[in-house]
C-alpha atoms as a PDB file:
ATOM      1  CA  UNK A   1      40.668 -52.714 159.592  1.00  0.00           C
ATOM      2  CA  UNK A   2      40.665 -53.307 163.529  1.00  0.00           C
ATOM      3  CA  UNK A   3      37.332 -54.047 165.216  1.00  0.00           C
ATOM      4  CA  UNK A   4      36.827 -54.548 168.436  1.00  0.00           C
ATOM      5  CA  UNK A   5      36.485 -57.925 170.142  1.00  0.00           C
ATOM      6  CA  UNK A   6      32.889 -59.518 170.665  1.00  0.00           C
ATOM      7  CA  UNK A   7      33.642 -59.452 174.008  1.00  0.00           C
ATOM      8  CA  UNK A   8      34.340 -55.513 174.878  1.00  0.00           C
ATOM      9  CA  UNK A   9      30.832 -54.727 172.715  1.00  0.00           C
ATOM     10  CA  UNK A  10      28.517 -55.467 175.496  1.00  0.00           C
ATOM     11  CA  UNK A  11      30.734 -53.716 178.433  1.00  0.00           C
ATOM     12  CA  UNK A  12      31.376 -50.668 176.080  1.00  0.00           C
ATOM     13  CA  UNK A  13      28.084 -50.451 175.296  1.00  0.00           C
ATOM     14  CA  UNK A  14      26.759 -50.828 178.569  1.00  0.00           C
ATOM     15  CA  UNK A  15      29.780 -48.458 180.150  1.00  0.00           C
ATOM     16  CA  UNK A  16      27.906 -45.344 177.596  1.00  0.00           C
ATOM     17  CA  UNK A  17      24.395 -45.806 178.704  1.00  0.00           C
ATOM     18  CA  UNK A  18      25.824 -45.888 182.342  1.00  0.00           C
ATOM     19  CA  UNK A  19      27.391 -42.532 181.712  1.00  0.00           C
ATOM     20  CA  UNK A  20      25.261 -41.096 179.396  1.00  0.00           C
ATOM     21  CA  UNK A  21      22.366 -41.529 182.370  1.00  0.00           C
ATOM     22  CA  UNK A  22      24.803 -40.161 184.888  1.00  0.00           C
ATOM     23  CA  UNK A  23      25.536 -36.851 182.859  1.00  0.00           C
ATOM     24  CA  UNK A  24      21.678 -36.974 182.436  1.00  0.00           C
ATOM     25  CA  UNK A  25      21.071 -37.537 185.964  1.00  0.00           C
ATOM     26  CA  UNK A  26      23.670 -34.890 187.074  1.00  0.00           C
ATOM     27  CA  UNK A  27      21.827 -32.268 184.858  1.00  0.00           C
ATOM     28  CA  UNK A  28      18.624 -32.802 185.782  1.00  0.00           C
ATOM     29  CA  UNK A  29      20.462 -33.000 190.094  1.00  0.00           C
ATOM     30  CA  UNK A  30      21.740 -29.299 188.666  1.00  0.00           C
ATOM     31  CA  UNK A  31      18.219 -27.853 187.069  1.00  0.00           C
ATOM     32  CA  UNK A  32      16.902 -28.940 190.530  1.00  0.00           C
ATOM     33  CA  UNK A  33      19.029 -27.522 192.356  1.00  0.00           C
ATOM     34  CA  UNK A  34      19.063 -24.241 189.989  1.00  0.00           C
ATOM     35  CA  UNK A  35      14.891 -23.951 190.529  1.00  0.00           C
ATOM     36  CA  UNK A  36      15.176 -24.455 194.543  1.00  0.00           C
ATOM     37  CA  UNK A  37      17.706 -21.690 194.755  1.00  0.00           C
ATOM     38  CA  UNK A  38      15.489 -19.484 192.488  1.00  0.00           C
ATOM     39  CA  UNK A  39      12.309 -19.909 194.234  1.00  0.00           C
ATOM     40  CA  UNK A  40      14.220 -19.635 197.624  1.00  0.00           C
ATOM     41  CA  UNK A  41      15.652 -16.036 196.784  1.00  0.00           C
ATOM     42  CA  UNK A  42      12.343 -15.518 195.481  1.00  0.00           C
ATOM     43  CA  UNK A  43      10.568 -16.518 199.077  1.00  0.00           C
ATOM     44  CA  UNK A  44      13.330 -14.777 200.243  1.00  0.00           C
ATOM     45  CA  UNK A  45      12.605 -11.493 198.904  1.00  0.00           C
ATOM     46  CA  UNK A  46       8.578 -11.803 199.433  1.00  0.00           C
ATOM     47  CA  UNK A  47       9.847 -12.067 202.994  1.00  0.00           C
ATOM     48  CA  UNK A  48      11.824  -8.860 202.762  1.00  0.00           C
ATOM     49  CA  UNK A  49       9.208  -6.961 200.957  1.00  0.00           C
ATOM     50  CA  UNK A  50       6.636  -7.966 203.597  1.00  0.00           C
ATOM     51  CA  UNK A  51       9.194  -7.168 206.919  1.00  0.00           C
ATOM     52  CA  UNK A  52       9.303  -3.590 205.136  1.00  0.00           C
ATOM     53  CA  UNK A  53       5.707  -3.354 204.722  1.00  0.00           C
ATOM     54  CA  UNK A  54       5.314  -4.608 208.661  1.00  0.00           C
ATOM     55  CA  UNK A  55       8.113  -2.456 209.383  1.00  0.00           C
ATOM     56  CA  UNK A  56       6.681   0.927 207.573  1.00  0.00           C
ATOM     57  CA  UNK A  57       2.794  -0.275 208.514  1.00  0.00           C
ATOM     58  CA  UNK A  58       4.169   0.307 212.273  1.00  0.00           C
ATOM     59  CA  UNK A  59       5.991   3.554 211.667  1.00  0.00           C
ATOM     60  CA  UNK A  60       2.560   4.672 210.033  1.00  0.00           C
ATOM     61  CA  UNK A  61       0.944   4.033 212.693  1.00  0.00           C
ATOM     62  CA  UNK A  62       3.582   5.457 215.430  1.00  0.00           C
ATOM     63  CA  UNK A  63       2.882   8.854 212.977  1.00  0.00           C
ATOM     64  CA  UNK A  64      -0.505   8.482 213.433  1.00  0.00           C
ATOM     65  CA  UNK A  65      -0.923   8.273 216.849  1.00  0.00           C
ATOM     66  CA  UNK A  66       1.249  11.121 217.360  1.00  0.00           C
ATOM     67  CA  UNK A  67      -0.368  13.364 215.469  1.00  0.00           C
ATOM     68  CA  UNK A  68      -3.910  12.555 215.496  1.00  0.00           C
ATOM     69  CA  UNK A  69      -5.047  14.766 218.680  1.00  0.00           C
ATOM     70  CA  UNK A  70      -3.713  17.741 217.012  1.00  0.00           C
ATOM     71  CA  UNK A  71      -5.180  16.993 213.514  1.00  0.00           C
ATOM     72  CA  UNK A  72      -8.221  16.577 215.227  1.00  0.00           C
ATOM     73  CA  UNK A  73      -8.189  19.512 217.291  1.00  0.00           C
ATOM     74  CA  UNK A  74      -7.137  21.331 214.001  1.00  0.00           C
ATOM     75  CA  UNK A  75     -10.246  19.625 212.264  1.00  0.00           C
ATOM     76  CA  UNK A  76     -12.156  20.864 215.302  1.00  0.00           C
ATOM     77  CA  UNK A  77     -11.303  24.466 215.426  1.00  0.00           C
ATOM     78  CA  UNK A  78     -12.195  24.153 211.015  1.00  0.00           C
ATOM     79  CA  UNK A  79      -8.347  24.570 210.423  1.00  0.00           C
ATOM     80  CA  UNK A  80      -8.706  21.374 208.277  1.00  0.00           C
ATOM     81  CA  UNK A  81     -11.546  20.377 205.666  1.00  0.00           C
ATOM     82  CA  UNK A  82     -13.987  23.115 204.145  1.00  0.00           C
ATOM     83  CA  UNK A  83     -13.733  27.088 205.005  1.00  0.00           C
ATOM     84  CA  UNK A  84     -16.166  27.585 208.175  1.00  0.00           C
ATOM     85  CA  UNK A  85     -17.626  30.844 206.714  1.00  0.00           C
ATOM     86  CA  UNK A  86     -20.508  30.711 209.595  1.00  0.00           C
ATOM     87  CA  UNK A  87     -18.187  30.049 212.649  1.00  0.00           C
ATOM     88  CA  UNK A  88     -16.490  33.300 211.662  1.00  0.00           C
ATOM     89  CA  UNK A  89     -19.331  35.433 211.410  1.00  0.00           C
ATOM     90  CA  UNK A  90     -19.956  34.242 214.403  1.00  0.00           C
ATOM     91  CA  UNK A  91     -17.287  34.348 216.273  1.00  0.00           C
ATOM     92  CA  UNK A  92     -16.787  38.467 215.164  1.00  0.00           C
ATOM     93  CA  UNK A  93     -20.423  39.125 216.645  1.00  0.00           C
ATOM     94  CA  UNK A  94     -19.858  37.309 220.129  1.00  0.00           C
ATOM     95  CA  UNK A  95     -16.306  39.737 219.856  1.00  0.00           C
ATOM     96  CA  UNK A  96     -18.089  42.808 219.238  1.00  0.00           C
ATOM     97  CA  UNK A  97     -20.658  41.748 221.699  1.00  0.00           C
ATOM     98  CA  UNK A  98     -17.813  40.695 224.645  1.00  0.00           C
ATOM     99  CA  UNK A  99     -15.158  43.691 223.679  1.00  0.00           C
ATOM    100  CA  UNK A 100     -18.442  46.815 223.876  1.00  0.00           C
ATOM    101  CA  UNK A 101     -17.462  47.462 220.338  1.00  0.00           C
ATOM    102  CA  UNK A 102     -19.270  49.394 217.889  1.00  0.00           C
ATOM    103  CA  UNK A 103     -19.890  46.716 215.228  1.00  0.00           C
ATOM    104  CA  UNK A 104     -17.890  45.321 212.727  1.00  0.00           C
ATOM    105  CA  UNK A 105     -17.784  45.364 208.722  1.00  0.00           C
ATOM    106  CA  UNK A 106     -16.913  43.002 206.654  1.00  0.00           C
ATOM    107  CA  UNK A 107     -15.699  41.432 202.987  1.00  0.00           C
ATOM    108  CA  UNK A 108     -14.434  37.943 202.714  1.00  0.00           C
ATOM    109  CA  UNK A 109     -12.680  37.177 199.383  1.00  0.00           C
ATOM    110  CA  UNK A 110     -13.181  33.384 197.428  1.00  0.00           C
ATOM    111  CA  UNK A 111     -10.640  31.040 199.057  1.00  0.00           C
ATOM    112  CA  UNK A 112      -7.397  30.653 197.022  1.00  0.00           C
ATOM    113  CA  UNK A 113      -4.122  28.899 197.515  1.00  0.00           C
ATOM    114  CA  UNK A 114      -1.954  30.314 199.994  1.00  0.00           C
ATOM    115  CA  UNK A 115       1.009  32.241 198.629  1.00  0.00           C
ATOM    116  CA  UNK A 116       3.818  31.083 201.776  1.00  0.00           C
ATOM    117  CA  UNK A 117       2.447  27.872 202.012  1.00  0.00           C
ATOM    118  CA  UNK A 118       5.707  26.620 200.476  1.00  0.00           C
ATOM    119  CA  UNK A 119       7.554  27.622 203.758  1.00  0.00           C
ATOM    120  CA  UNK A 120       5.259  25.873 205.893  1.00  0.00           C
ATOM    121  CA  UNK A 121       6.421  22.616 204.718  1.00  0.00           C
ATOM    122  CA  UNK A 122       2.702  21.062 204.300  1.00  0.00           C
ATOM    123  CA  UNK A 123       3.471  17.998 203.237  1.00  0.00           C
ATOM    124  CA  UNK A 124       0.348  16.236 201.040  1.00  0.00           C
ATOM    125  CA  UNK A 125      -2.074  18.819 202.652  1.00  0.00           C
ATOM    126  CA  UNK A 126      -2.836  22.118 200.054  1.00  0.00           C
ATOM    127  CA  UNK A 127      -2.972  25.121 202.518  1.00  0.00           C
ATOM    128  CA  UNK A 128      -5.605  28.042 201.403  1.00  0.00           C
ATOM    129  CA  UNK A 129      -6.740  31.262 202.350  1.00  0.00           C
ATOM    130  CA  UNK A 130      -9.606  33.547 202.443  1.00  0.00           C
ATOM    131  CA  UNK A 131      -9.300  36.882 202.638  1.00  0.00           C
ATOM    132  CA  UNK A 132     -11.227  38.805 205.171  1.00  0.00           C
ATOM    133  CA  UNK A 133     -11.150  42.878 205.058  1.00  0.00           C
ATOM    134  CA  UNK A 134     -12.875  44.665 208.329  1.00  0.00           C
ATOM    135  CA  UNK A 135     -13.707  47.838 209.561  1.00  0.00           C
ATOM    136  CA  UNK A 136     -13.727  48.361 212.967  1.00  0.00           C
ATOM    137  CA  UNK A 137     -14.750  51.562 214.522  1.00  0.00           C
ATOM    138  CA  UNK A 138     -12.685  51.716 218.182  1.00  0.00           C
ATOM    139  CA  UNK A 139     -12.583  54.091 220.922  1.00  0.00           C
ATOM    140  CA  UNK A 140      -8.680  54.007 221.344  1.00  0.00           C
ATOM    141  CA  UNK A 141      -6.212  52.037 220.159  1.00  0.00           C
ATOM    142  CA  UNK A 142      -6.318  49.395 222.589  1.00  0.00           C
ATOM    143  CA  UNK A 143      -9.625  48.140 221.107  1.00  0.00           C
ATOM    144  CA  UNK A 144      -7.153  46.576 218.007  1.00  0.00           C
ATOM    145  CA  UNK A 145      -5.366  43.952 219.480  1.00  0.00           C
ATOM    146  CA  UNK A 146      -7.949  43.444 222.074  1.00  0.00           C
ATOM    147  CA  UNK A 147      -9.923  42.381 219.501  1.00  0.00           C
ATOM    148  CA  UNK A 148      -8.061  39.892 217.989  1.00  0.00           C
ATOM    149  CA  UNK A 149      -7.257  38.541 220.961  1.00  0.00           C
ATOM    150  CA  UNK A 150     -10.923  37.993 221.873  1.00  0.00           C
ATOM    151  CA  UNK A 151     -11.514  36.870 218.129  1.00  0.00           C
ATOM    152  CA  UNK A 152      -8.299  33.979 218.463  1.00  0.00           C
ATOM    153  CA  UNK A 153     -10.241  33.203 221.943  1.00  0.00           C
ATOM    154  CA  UNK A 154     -13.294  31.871 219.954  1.00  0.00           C
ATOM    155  CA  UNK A 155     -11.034  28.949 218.319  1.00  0.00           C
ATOM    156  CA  UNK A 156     -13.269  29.790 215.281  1.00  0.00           C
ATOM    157  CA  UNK A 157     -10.383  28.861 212.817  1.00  0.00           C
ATOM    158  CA  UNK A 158      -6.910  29.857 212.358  1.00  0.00           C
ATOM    159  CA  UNK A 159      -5.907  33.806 210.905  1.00  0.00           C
ATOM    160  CA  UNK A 160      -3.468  35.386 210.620  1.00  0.00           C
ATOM    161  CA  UNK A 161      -2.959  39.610 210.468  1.00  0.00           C
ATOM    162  CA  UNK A 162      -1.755  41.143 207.077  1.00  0.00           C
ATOM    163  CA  UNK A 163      -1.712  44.612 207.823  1.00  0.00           C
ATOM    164  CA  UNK A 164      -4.027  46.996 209.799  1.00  0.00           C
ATOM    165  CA  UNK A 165      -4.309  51.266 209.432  1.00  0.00           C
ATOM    166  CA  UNK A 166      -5.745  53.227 212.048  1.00  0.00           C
ATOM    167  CA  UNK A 167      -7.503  56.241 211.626  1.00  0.00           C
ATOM    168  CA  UNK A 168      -8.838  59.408 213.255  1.00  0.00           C
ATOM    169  CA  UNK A 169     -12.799  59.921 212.476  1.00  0.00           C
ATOM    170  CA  UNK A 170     -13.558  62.908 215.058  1.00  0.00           C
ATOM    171  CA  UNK A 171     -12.349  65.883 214.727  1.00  0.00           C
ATOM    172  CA  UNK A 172     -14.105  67.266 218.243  1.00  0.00           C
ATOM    173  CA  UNK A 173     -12.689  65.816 221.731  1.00  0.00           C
ATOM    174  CA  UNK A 174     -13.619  62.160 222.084  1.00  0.00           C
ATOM    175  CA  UNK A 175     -17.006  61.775 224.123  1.00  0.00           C
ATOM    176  CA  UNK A 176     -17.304  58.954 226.546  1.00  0.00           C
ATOM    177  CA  UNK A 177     -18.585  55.572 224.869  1.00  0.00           C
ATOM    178  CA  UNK A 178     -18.190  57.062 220.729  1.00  0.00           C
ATOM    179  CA  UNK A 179     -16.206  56.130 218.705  1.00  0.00           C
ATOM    180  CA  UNK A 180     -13.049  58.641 217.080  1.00  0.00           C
ATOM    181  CA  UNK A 181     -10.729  55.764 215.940  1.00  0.00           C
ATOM    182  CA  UNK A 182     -11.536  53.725 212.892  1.00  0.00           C
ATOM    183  CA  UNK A 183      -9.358  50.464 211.576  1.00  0.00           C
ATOM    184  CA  UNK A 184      -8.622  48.992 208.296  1.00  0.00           C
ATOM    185  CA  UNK A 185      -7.481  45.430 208.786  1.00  0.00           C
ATOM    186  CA  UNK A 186      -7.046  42.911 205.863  1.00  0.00           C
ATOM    187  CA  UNK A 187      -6.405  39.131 207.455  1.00  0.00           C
ATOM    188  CA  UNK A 188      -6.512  35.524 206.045  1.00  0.00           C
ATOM    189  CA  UNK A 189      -8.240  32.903 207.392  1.00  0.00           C
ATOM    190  CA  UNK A 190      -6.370  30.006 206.403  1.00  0.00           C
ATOM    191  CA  UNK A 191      -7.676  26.445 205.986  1.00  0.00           C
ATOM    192  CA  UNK A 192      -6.229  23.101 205.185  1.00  0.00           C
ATOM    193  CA  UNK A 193      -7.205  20.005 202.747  1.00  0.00           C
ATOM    194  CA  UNK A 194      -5.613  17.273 201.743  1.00  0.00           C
ATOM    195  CA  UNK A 195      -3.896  16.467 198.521  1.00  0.00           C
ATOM    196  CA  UNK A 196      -6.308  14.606 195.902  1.00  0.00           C
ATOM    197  CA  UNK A 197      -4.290  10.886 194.788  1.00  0.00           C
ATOM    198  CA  UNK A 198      -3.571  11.240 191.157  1.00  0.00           C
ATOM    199  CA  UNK A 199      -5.908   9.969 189.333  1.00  0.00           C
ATOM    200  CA  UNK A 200      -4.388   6.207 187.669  1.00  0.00           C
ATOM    201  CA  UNK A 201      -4.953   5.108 184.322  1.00  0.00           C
ATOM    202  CA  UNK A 202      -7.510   2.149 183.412  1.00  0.00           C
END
């Protein structure tokens, strides 16, 4: 059997732990290397993620400032937030009282969602309606949209006109300053809010 000299032992032996601690030492070089490059794309994309939120932050606010007078001339006239029940009522008796009318009745329905609010696009706002039937005794036929006119004047909320019949109530020639015409109107007064955030799980 061949052995190796006494004199190659020592080299041989020293030759293995020389490359068995380079081949450790290029390993542990590559794990290194391997962690830096995973905690850089890591830094990197905390970097992206925050230049979006900058990015979107600023377009929030560009939105914001371009549409905050008219949200809060909305909120002002009570287009957005709670139904102004009181503002209308009042803004029908300074009408009757400006226009010489002959009074005004009145039934207003429980707010409910608005049926065409899908067309309207509304985003994360939920558009609703209240009903509002009146009947307005008139002199001539003018006195209609003379009256809404006066009543859109008020900025007392925003309405719009369903549908409106007009009738004759005397059968005698009209005197001066009575009334012979009576309308039938049915309009909605329509008010915003905004969307409740779903509600998250504990």
């Amino acid at each position: 059997m061949n052995r190796a000299s006494p004199t190659l032992t020592v080299p041989l032996l020293i030759f293995t732990g020389v490359l068995l601690a380079s081949i450790g030492l290029v390993k542990f070089t590559l794990d290194k290397a391997h962690m830096a490059e995973q905690k850089y794309n890591a830094q990197q994309t905390q970097l992206r993620e925050a230049a979006t939120r900058v990015q979107k932050s600023g377009a929030e606010k560009e939105l914001i400032i371009r549409y905050l007078p008219g949200y809060r001339q909305l909120s002002a006239i009570g287009f957005v937030g709670d139904e102004q029940r009181i503002n209308w009522l009042d803004a029908l008796r300074v009408v009757n009282q400006k226009g010489g009318l002959f009074g005004v009745d009145y039934d207003i329905s429980p707010r409910r969602p608005y049926p065409l609010a899908p067309a309207l696009a509304p985003g994360q706002m939920n558009i609703l309606q209240s009903v509002m039937k009146l009947r307005l005794p008139m002199l001539h036929e003018a006195d209609l949209p003379g009256f809404f006119e006066l009543l859109s004047n008020q900025q007392a909320g925003v309405f719009m006109v369903d549908q409106c019949t007009i009738r004759r109530t005397a059968t005698a020639p009209a005197m001066r300053h009575q009334p012979n015409l009576a309308a039938e109107c049915q309009m909605s007064w329509l008010t915003a809010q905004p969307m409740e955030p779903p509600a998250t799980s504990p």
